[in-house]
Protein backbone atom coordinates (compact mmCIF):
# COMPACT_ATOMS: atom_id res chain seq x y z
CA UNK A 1 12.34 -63.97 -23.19
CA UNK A 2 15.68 -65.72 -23.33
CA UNK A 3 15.39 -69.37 -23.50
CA UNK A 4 18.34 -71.62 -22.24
CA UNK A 5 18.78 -75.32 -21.65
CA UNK A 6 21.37 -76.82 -18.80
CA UNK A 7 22.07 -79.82 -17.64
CA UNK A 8 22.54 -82.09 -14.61
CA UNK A 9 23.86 -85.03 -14.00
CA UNK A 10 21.58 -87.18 -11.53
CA UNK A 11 23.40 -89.39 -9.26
CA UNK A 12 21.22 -91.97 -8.77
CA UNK A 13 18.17 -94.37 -9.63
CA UNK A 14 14.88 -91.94 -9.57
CA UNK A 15 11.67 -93.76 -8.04
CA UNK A 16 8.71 -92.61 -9.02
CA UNK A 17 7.88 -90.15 -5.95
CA UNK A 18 11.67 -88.55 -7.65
CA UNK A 19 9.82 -88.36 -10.89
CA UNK A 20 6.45 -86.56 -9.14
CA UNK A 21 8.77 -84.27 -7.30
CA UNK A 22 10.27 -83.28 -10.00
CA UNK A 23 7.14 -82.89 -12.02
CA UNK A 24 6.04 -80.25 -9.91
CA UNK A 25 9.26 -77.97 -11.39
CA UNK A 26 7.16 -76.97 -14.15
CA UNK A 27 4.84 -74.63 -12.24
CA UNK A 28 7.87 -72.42 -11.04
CA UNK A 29 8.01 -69.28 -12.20
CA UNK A 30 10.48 -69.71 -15.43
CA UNK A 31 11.27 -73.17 -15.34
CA UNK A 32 9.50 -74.34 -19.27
CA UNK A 33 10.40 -78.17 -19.75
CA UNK A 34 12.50 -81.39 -17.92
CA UNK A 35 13.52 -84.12 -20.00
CA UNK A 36 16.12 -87.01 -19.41
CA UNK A 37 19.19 -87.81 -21.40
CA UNK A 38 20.29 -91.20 -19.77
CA UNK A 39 21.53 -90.05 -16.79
CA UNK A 40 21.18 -86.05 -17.50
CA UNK A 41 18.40 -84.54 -16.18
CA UNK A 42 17.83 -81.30 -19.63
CA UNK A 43 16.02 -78.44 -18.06
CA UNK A 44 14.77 -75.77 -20.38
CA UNK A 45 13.81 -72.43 -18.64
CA UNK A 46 13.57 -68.60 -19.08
CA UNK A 47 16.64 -67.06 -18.41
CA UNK A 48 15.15 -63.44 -18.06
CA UNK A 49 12.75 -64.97 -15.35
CA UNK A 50 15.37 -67.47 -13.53
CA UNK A 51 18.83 -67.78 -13.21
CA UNK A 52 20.56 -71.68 -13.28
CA UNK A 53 21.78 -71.33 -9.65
CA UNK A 54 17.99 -70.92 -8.98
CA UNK A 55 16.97 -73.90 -10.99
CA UNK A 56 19.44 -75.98 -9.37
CA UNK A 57 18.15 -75.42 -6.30
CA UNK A 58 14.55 -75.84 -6.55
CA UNK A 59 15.88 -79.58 -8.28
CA UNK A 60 17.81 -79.83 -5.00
CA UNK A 61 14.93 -78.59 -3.16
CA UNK A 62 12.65 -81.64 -4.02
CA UNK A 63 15.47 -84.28 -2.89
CA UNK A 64 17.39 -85.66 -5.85
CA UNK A 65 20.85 -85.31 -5.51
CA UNK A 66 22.02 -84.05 -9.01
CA UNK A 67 25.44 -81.93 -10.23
CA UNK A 68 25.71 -79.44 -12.47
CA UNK A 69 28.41 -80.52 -15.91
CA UNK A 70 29.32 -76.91 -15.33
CA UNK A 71 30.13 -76.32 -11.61
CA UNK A 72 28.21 -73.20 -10.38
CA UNK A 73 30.77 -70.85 -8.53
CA UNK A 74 29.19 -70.16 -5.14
CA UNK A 75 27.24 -66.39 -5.24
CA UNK A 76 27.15 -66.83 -9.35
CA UNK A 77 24.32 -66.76 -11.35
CA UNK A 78 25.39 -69.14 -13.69
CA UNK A 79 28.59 -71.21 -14.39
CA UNK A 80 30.54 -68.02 -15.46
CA UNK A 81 30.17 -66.30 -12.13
CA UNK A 82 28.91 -63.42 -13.85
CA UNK A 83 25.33 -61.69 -13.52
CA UNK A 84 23.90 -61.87 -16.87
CA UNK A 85 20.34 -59.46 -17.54
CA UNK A 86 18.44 -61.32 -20.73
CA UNK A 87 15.43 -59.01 -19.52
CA UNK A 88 17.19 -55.95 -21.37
CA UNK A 89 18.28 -55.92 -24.75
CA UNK A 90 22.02 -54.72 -25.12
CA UNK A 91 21.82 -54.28 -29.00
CA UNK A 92 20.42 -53.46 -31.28
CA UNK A 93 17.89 -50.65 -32.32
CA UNK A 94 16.57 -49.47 -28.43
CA UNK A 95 17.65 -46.14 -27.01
CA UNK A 96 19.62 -47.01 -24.47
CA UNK A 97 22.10 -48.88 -26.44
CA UNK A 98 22.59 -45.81 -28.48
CA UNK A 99 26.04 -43.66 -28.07
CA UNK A 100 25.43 -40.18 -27.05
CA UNK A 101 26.52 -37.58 -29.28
């Protein structure tokens, strides 16, 4: 399990139906914690369960408007663009990071 943090900034005022929407996050599959910042929404998930393009859109998908700090390229994973694997370790002591001989 690779935990990560990101963050959004929410464009506007959140009612409380915004608040229950989003409190309904936390039973996805990955998503571990949502906590505000002033005006940053801080969501804490599993990174070898979810990627952040997914956990932007299931915030998107309850109808807050919010914006990644770190724009998401579209097709990326993550701000970098790049697919990123936490499931599989790639040090360390496991076989398959070992150099054939």
């Amino acid at each position: 399990m690779t935990f990560l943090k990101t963050r959004f900034n929410v464009k506007k005022e959140l009612t409380t139906q915004d608040l229950e929407n989003l409190s309904r996050l936390t039973t996805v599959y990955g998503i571990r914690n949502l906590s505000f910042e002033g005006q940053d929404l801080l969501v804490e998930y599993d990174a070898s369960r979810i990627h952040e393009a997914e956990v932007l859109s299931h915030i998107r998908s309850t109808g807050i408007s919010v914006e990644p700090l770190q724009s998401i390229p579209q097709g990326g994973f993550d701000y970098t663009g790049e697919f990123r694997d936490f499931a599989w370790p790639t040090e360390g002591l496991s076989p398959v990071n070992q150099k054939a001989k």
